[in-house]
N, C-alpha and C. Protein backbone atom coordinates (compact mmCIF):
# COMPACT_ATOMS: atom_id res chain seq x y z
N UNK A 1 -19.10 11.36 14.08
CA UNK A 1 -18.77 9.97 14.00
C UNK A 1 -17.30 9.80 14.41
N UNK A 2 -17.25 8.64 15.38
CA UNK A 2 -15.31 9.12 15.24
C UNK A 2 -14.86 8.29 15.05
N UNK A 3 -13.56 8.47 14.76
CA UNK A 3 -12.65 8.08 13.79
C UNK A 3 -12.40 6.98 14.08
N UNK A 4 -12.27 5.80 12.87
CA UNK A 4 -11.67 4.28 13.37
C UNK A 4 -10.63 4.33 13.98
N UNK A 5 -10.35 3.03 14.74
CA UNK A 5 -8.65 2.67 14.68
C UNK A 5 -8.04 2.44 14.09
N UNK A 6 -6.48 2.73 13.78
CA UNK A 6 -5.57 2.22 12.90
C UNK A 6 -5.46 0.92 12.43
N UNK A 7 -5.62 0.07 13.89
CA UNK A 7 -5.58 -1.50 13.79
C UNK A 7 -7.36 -2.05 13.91
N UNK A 8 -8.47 -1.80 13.54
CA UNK A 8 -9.35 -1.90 13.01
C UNK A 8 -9.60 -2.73 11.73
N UNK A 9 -8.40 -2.39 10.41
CA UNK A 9 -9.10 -3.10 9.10
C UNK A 9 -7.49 -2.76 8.26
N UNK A 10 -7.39 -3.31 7.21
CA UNK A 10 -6.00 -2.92 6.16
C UNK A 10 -6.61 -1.15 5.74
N UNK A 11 -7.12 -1.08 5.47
CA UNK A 11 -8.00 0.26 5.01
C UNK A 11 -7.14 0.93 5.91
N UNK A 12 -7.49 1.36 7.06
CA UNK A 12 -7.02 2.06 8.10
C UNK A 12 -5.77 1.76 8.19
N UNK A 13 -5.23 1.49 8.34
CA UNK A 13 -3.77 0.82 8.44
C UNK A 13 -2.82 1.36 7.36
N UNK A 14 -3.38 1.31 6.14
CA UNK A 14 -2.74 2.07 4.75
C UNK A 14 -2.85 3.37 4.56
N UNK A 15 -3.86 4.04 5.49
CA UNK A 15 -4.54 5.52 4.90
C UNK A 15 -3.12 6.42 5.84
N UNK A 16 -1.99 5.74 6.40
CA UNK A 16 -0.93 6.42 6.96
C UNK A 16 0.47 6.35 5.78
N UNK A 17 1.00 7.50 5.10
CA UNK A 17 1.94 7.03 4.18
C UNK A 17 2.92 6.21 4.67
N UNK A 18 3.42 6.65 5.70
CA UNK A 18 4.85 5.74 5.90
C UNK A 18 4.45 4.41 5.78
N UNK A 19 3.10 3.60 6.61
CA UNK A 19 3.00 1.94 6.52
C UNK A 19 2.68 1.88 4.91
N UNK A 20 2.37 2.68 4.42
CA UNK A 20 1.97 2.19 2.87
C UNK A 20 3.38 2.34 2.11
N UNK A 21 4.07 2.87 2.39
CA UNK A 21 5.68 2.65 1.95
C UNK A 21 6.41 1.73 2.80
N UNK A 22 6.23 1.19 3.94
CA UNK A 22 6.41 -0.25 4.25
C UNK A 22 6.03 -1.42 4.14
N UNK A 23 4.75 -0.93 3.53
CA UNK A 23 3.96 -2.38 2.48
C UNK A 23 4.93 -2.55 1.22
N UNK A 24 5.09 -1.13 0.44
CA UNK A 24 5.84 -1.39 -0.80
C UNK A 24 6.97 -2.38 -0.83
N UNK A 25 7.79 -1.59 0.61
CA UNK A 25 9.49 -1.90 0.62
C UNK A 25 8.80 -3.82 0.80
N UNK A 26 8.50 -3.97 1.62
CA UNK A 26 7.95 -5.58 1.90
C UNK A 26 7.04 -6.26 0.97
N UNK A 27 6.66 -5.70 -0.36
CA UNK A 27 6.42 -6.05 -1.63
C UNK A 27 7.18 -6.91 -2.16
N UNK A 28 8.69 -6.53 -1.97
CA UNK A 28 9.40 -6.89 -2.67
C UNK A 28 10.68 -8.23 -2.38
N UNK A 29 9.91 -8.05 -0.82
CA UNK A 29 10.30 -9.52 0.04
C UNK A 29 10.85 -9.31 1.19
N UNK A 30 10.92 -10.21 2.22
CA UNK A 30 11.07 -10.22 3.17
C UNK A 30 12.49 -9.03 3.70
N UNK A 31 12.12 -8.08 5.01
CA UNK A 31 13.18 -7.40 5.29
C UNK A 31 13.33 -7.45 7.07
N UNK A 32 14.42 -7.07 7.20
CA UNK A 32 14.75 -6.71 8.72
C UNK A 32 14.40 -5.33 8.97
N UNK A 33 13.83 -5.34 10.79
CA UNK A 33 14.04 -3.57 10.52
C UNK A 33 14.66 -2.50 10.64
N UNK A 34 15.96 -3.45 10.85
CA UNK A 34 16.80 -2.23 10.76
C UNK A 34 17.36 -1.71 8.92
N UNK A 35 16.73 -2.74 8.47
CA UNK A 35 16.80 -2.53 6.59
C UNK A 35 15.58 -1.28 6.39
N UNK A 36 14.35 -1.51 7.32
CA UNK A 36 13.29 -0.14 6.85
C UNK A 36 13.24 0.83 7.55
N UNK A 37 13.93 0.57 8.67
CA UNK A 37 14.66 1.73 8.96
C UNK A 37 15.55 2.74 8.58
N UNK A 38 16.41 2.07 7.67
CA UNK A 38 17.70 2.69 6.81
C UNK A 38 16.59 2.98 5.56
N UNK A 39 15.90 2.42 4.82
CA UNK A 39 15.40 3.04 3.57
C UNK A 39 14.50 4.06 4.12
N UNK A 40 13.64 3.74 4.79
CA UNK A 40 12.59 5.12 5.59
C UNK A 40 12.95 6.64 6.16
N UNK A 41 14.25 6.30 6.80
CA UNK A 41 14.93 7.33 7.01
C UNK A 41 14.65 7.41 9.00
N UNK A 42 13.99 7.47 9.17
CA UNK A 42 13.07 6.74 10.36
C UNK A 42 13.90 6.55 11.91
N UNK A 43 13.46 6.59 12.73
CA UNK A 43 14.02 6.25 13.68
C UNK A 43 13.57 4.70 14.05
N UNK A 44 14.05 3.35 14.96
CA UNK A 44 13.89 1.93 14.80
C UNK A 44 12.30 2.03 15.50
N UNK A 45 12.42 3.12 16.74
CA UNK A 45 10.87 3.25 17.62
C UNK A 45 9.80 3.20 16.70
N UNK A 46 9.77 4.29 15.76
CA UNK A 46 8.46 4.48 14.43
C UNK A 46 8.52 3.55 13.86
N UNK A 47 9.58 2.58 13.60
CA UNK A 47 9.51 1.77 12.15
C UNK A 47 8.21 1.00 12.96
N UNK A 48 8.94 0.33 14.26
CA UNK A 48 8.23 -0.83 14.91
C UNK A 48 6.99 -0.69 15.03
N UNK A 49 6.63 0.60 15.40
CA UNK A 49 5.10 0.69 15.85
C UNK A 49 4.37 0.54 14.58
N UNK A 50 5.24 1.07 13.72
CA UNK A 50 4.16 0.75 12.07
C UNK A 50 3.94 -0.89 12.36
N UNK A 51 5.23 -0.73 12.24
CA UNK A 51 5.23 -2.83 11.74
C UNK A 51 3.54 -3.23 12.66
N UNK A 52 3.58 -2.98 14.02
CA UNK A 52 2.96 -3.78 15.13
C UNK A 52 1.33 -3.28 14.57
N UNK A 53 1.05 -2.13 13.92
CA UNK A 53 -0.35 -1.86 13.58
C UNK A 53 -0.48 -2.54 12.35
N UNK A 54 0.67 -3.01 11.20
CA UNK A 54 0.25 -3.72 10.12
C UNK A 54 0.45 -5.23 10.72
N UNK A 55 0.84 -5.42 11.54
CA UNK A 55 0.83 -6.99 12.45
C UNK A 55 -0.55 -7.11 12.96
N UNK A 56 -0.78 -6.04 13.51
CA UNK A 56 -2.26 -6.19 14.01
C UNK A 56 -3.27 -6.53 13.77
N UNK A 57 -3.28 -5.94 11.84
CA UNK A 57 -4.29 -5.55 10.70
C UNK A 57 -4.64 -7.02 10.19
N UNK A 58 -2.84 -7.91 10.11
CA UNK A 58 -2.60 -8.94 9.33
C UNK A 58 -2.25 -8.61 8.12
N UNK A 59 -1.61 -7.41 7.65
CA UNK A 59 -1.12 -7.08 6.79
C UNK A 59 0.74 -7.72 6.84
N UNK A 60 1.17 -7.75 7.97
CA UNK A 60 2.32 -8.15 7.78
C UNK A 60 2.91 -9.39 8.79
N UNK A 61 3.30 -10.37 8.41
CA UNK A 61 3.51 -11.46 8.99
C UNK A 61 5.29 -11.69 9.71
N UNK A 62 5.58 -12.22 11.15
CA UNK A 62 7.27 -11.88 11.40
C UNK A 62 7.53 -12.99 11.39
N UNK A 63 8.71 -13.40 11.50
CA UNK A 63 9.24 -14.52 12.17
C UNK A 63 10.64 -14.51 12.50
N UNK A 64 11.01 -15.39 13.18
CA UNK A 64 12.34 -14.83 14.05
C UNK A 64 13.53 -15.87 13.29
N UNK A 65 14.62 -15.47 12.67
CA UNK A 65 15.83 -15.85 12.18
C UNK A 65 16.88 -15.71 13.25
N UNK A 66 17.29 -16.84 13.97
CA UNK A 66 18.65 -16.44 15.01
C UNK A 66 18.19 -15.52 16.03
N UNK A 67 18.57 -14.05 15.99
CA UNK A 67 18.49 -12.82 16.87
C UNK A 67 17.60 -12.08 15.69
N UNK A 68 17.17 -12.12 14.74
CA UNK A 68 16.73 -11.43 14.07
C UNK A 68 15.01 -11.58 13.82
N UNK A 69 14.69 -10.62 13.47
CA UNK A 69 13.28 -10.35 13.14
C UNK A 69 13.07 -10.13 11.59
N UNK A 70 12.09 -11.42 10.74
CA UNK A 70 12.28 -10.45 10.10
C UNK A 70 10.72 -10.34 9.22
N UNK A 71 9.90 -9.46 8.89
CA UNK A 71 8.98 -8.90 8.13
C UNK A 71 8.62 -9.14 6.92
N UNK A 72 7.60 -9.78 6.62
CA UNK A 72 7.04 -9.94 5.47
C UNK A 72 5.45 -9.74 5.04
N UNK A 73 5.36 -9.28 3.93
CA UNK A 73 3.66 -8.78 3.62
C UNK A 73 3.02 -10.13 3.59
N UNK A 74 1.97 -9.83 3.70
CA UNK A 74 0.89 -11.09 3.88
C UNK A 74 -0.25 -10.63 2.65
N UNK A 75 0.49 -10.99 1.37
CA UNK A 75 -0.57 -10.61 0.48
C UNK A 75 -2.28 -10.45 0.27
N UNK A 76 -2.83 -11.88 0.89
CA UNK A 76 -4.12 -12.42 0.74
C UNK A 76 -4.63 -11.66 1.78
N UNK A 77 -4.18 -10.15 2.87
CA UNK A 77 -4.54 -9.50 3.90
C UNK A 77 -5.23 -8.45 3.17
N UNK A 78 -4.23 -7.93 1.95
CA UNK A 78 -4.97 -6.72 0.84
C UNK A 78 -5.69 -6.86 -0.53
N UNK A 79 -6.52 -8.69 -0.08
CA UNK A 79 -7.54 -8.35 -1.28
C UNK A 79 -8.56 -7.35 -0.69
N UNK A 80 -9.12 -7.51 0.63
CA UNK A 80 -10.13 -6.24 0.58
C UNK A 80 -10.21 -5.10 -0.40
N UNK A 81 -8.82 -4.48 -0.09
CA UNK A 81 -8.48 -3.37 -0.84
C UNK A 81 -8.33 -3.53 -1.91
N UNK A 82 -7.87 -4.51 -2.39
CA UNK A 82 -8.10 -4.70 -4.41
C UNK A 82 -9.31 -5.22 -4.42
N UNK A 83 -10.09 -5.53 -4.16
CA UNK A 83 -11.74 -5.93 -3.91
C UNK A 83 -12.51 -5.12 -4.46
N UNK A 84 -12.21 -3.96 -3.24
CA UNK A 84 -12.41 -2.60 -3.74
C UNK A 84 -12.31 -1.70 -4.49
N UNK A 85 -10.93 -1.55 -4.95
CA UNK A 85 -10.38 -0.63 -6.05
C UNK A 85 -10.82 -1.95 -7.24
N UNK A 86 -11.23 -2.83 -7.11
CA UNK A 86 -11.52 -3.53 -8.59
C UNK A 86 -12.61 -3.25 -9.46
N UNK A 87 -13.45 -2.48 -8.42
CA UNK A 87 -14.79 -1.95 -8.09
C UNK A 87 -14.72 -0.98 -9.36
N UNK A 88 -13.33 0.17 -9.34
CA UNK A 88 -13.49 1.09 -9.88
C UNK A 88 -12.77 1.01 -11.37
N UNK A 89 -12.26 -0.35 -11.70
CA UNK A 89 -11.74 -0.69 -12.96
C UNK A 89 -12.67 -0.02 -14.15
N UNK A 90 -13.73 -0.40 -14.03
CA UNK A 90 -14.36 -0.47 -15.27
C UNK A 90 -14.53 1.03 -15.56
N UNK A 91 -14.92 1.65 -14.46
CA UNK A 91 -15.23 3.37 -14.76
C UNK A 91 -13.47 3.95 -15.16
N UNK A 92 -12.87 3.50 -14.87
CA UNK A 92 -11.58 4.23 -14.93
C UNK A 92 -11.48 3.90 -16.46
N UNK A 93 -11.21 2.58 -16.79
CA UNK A 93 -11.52 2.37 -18.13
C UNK A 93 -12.08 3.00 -19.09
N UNK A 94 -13.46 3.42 -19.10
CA UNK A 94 -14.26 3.99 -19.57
C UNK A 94 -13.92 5.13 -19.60
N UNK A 95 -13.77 6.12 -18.48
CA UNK A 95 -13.27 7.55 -18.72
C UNK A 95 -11.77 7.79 -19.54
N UNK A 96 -11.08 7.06 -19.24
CA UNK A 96 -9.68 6.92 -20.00
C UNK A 96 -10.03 6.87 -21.84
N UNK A 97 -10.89 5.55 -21.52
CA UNK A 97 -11.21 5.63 -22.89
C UNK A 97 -11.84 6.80 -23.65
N UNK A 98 -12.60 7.95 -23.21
CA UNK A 98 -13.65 9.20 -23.51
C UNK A 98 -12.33 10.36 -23.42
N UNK A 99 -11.39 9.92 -22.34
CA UNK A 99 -10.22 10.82 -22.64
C UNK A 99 -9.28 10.46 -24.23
N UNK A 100 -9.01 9.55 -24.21
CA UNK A 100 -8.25 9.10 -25.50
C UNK A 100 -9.04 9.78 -26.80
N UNK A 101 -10.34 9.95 -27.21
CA UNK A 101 -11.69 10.00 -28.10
C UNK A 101 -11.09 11.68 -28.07
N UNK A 102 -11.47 12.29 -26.94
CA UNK A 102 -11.01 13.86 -26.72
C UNK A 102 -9.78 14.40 -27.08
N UNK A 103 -8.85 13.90 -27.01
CA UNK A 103 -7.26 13.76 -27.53
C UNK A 103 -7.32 13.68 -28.48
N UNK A 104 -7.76 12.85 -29.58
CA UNK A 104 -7.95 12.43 -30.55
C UNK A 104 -8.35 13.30 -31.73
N UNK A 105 -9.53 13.82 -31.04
CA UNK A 105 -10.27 14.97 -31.68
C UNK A 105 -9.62 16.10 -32.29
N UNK A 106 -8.75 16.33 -30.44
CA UNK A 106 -8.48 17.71 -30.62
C UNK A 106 -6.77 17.68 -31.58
N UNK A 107 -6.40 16.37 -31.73
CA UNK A 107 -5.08 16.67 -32.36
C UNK A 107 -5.55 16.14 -33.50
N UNK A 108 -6.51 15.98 -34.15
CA UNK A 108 -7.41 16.22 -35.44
C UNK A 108 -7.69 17.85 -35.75
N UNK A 109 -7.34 18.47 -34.87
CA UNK A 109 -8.13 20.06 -35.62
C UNK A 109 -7.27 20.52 -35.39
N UNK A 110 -5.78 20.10 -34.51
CA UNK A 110 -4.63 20.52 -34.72
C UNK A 110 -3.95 20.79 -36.14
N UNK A 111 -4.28 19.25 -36.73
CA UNK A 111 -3.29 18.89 -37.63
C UNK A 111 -4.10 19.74 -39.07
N UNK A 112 -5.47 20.31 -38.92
CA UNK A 112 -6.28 20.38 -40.10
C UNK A 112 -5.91 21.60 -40.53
């Protein structure tokens, strides 16, 4: 089967760390890129091409200030993905909870 494209879906688009640490940094509000460039460590070529595959996705929205560019997340792009992972709330719950019960136990026969 082969492999999706990057710019295909947010899914694809996130399953690369660096854009999923440029979602974070743009979590937290609008940036330039020569700002995620300097936190990324990055050269300006890589930052951009991220940016242009989460532009692609609709994960990240630009607009132009003066000479400047500047980047912002497009929240309502990653309900898919909390859609999804919402999916797995309840089991996570549940096992957490059967972990806590197990803990419980065992620092009961600790203390006895």
């Amino acid at each position: 089967m082969p492999r999706a494209t990057t710019t295909s879906d947010a899914f694809n688009a996130v399953a690369e760390p660096r854009r999923r640490q440029i979602v974070e940094l743009l979590a937290d509000g609008e940036r330039r890129v020569g700002d995620l460039v300097r936190e990324l460590g990055l050269g300006q070529p890589q930052v951009s091409k991220h940016l242009r595959v989460l532009r692609e996705v609709g994960l990240v929205d630009v607009r132009d200030q003066g000479r400047q560019r500047l980047y912002r997340l497009n929240g309502h792009a990653l309900k898919p993905i909390h859609d999804w992972v919402k999916g797995y709330e309840r089991l996570w719950s549940e096992r957490f909870e059967l972990l806590d019960d197990v803990l419980k136990d065992l620092n009961k026969e600790k203390h006895q």
